[in-house]
C-alpha atoms as a PDB file:
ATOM      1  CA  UNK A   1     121.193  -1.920 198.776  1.00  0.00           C
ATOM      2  CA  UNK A   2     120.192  -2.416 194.848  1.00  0.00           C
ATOM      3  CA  UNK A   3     120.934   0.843 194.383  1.00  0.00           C
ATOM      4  CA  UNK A   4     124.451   0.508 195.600  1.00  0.00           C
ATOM      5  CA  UNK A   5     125.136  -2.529 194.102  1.00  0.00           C
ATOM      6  CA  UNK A   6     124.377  -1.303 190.303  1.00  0.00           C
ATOM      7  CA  UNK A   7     126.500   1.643 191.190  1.00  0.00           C
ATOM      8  CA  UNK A   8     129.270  -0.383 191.832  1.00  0.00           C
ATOM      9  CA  UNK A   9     128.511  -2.566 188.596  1.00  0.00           C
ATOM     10  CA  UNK A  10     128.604   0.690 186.615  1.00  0.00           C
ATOM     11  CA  UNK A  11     131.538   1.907 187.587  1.00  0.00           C
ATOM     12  CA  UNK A  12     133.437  -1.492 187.005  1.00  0.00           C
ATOM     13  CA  UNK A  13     132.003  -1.796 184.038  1.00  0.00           C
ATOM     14  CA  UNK A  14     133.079   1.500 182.389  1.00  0.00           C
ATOM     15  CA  UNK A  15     136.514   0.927 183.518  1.00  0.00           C
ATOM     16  CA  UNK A  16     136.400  -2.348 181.756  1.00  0.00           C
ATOM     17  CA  UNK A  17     134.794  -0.526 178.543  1.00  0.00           C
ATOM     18  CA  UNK A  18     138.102   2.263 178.806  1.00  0.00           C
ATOM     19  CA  UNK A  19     140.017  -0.903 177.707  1.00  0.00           C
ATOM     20  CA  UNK A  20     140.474   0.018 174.125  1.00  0.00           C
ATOM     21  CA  UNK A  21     143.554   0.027 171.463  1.00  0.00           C
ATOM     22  CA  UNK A  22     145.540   3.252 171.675  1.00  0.00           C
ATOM     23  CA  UNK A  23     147.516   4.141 168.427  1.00  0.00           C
ATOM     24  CA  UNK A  24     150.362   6.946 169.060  1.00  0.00           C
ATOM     25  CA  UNK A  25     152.328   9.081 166.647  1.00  0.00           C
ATOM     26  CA  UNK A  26     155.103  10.881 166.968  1.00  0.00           C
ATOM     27  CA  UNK A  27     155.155  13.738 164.209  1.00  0.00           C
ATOM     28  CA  UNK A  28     159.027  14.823 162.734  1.00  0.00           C
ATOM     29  CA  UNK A  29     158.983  18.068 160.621  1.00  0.00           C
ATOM     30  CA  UNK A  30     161.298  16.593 157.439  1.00  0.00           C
ATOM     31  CA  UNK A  31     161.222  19.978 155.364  1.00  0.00           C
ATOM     32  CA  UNK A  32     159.048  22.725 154.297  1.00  0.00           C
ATOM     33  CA  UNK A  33     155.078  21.077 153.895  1.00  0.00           C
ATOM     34  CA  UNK A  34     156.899  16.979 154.046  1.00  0.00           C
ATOM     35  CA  UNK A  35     155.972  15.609 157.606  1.00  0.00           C
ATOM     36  CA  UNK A  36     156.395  12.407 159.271  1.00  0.00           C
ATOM     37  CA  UNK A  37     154.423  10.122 161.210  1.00  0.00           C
ATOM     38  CA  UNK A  38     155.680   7.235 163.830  1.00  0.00           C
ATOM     39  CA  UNK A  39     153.520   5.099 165.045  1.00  0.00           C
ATOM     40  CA  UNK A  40     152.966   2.893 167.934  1.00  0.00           C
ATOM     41  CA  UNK A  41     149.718   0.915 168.427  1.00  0.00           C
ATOM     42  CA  UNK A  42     149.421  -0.370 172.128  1.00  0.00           C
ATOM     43  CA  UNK A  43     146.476  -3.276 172.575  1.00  0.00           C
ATOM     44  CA  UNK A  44     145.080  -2.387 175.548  1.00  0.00           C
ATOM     45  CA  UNK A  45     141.723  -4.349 175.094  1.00  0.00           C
ATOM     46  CA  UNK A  46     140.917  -7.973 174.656  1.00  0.00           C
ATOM     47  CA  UNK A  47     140.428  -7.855 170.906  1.00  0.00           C
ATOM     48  CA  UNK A  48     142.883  -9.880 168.780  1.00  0.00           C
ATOM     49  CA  UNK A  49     144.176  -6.999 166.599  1.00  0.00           C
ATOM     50  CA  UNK A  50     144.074  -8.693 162.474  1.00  0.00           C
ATOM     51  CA  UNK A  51     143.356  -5.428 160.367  1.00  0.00           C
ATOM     52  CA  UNK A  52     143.360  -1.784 160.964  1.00  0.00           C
ATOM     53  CA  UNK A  53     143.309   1.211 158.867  1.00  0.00           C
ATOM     54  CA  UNK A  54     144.500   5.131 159.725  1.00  0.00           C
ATOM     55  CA  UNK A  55     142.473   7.466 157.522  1.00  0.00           C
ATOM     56  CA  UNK A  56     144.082  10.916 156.479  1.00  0.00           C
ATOM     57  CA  UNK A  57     141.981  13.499 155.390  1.00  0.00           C
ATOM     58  CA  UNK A  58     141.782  14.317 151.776  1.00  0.00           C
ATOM     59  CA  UNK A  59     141.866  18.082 152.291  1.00  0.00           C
ATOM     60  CA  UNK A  60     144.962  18.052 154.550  1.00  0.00           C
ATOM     61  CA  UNK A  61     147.188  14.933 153.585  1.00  0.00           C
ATOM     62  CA  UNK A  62     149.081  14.157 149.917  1.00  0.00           C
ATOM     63  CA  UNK A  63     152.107  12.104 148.641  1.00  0.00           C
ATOM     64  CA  UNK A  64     151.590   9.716 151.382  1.00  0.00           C
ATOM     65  CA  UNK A  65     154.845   7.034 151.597  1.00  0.00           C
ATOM     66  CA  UNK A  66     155.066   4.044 153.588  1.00  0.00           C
ATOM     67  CA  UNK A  67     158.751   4.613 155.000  1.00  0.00           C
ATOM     68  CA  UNK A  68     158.976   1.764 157.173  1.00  0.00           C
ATOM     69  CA  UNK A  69     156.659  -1.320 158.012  1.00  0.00           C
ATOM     70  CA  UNK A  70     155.916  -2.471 161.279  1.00  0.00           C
ATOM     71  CA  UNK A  71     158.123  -5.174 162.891  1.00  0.00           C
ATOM     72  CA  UNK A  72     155.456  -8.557 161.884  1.00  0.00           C
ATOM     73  CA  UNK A  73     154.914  -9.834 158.569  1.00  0.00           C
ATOM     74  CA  UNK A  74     151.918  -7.971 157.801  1.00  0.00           C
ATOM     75  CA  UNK A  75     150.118  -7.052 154.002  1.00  0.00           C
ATOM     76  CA  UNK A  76     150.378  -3.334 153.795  1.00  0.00           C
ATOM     77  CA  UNK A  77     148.952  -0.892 151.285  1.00  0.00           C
ATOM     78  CA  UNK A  78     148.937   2.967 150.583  1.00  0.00           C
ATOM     79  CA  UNK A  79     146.116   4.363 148.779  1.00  0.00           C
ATOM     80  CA  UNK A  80     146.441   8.069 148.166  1.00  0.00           C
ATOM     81  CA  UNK A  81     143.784  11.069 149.162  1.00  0.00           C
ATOM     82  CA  UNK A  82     141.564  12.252 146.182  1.00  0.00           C
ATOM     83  CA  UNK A  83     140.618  15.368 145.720  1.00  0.00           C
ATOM     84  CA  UNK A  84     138.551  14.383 142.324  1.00  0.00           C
ATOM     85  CA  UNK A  85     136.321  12.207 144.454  1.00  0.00           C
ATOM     86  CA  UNK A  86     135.996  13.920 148.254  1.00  0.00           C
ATOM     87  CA  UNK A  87     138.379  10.301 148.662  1.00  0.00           C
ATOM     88  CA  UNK A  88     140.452   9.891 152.195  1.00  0.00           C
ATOM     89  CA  UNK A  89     143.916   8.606 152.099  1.00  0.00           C
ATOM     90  CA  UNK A  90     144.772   5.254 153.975  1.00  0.00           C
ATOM     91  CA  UNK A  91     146.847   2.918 155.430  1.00  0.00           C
ATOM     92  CA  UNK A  92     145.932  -0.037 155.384  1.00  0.00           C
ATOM     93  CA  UNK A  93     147.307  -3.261 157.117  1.00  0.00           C
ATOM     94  CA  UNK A  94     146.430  -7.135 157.358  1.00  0.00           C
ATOM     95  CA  UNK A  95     148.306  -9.412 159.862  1.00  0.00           C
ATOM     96  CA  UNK A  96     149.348 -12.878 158.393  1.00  0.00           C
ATOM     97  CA  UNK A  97     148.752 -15.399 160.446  1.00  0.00           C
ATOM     98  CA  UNK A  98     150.731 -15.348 163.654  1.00  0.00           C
ATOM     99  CA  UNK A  99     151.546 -11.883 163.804  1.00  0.00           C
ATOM    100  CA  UNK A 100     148.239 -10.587 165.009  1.00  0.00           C
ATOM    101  CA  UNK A 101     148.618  -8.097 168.140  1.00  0.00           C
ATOM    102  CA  UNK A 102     147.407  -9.341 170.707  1.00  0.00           C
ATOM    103  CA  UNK A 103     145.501  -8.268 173.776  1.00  0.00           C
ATOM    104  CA  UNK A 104     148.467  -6.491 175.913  1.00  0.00           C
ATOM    105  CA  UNK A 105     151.248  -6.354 172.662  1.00  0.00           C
ATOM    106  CA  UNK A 106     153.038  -3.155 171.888  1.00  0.00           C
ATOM    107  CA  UNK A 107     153.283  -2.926 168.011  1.00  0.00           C
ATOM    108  CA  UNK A 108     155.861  -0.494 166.523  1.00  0.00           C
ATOM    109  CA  UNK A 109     158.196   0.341 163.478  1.00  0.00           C
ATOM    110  CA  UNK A 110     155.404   2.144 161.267  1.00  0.00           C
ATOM    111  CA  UNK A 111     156.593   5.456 159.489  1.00  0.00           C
ATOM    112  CA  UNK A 112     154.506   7.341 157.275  1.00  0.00           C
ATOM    113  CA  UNK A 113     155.803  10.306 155.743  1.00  0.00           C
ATOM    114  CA  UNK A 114     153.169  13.087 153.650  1.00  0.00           C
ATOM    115  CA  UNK A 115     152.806  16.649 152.094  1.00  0.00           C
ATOM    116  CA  UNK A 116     150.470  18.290 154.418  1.00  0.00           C
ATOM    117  CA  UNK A 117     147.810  21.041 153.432  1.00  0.00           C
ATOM    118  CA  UNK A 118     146.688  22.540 156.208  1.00  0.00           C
ATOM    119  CA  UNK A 119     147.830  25.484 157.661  1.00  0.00           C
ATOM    120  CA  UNK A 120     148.781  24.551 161.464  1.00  0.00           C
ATOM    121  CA  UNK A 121     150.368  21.458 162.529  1.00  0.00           C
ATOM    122  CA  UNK A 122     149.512  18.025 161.304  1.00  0.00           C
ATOM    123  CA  UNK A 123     147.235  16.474 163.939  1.00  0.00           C
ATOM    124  CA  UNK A 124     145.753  13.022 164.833  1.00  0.00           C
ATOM    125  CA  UNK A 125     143.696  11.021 162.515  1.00  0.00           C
ATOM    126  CA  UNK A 126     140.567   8.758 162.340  1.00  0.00           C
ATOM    127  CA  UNK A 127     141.472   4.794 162.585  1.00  0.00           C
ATOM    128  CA  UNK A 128     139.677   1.437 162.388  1.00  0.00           C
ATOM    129  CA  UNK A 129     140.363  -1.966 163.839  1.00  0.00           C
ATOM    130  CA  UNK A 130     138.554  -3.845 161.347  1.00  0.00           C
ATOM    131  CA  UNK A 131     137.919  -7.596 161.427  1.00  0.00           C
ATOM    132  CA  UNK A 132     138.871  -8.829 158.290  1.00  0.00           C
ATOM    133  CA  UNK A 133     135.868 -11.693 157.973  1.00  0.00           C
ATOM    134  CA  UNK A 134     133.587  -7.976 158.295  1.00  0.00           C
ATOM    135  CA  UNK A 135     134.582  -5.144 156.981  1.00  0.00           C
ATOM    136  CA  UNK A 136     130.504  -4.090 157.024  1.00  0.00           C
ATOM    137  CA  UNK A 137     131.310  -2.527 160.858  1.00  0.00           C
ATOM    138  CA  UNK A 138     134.426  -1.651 162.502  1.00  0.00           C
ATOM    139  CA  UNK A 139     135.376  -2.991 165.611  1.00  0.00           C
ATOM    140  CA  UNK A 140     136.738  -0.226 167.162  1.00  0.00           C
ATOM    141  CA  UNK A 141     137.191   3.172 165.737  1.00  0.00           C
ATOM    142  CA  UNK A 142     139.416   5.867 167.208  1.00  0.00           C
ATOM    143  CA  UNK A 143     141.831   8.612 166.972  1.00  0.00           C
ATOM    144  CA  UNK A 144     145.280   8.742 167.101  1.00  0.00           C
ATOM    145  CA  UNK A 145     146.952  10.432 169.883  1.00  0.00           C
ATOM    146  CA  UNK A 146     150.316  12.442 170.020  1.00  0.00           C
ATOM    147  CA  UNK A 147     153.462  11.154 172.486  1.00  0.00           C
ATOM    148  CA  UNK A 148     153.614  14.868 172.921  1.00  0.00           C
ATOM    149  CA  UNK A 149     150.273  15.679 174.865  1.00  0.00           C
ATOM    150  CA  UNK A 150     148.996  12.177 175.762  1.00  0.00           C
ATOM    151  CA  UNK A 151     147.468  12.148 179.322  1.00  0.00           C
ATOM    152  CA  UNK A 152     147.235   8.533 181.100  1.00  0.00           C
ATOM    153  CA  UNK A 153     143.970   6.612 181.349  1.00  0.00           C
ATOM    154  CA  UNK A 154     142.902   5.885 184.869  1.00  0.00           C
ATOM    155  CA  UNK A 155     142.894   1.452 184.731  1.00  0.00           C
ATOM    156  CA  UNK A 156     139.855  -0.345 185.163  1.00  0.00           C
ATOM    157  CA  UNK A 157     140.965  -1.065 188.639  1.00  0.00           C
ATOM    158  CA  UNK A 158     141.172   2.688 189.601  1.00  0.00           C
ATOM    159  CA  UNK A 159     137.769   3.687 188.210  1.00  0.00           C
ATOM    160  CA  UNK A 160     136.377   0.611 189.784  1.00  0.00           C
ATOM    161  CA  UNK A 161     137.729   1.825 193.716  1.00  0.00           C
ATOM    162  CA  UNK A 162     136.343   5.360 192.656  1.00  0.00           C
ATOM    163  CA  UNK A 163     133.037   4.483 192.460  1.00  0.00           C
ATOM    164  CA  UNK A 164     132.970   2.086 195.545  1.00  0.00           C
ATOM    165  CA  UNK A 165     134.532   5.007 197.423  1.00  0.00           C
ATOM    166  CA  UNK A 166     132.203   7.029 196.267  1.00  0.00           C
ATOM    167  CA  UNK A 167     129.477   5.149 197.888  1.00  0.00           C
ATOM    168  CA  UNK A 168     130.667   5.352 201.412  1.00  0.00           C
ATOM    169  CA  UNK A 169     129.410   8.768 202.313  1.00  0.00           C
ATOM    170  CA  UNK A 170     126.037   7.416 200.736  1.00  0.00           C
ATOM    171  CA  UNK A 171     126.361   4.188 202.591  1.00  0.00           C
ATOM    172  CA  UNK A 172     127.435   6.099 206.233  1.00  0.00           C
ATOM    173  CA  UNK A 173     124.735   8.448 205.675  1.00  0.00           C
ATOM    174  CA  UNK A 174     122.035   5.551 205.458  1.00  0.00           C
ATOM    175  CA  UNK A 175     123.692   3.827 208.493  1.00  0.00           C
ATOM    176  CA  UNK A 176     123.457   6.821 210.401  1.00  0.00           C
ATOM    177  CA  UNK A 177     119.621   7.439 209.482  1.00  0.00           C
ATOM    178  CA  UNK A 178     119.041   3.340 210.567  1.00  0.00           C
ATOM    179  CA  UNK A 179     120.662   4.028 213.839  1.00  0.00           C
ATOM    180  CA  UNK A 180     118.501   7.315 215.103  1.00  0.00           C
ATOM    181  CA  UNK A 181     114.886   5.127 214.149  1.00  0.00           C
END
């Protein structure tokens, strides 16, 4: 009976963990090596969203411009890859007070355009959700995903009546052996 009970902890647990802040780009081909990022950053956890930074890869990403801001008032700034120093691009972004996103908020309206370096297609990047009382350890690091070949996350809910179904046969099988003693 312990047995099942920690499975069924684990499972809801790890569907609770899958909770996590999903930023999505759409990428737009502008002209020969200039690309585009759009953004949308979806809150799917229960962290109060104050700071977060995308990274782009000093090898693959120059001239990047801040087209358009996202739809709150937050403090933005554009620092440019480095080749001199092995130094990252970023974007980084502080919500004023008030315009945090919150657990469950759909955040949209950033555009980043860039020269890219690398010889297929521009892909995801590396971000942060940083809190900004911190910035020693992220609090959740990730990497973007494309609108283009995004496939769903199960919900907590689902993962959680997986592994309680999965118990059954375990849980008939014991039954059974109970009833022939």
């Amino acid at each position: 009976m312990k047995n099942n009970l920690l499975v069924v902890a684990y499972c809801g647990i790890s569907g609770l963990l899958l909770a996590s802040p999903t930023i999505y780009y759409d990428l737009s081909h502008l002209s020969d090596d200039l690309w585009q990022y759009n953004y949308t950053i979806e809150n799917d956890s229960d962290i109060v969203i104050k700071e977060l930074t995308l990274w782009f890869d000093y090898r693959l990403y120059s001239n990047l411009i801040l087209l358009s801001s996202p739809e709150a008032n937050w403090d933005e700034a554009v620092i440019q890859a480095d080749w001199n120093f092995f130094a990252d691009g970023l974007y980084d972004a502080f919500a004023t007070t008030g315009n945090e996103i919150l657990p469950g908020h759909v955040f949209t309206g950033l555009t980043i355009s860039f020269t890219w370096l690398g010889a297929d297609l521009p892909t995801s990047q590396r971000f942060d959700i940083v809190d900004p009382g911190n910035y020693a350890v992220p609090i959740y690091i990730g990497d973007t995903l494309n609108y283009a070949i995004v496939v769903p996350n199960p919900s907590a809910i689902l993962l959680s009546a997986i592994g309680v179904l999965s118990t059954v046969p375990y849980l008939r099988k014991k039954s059974l052996r109970l009833r022939r003693v």
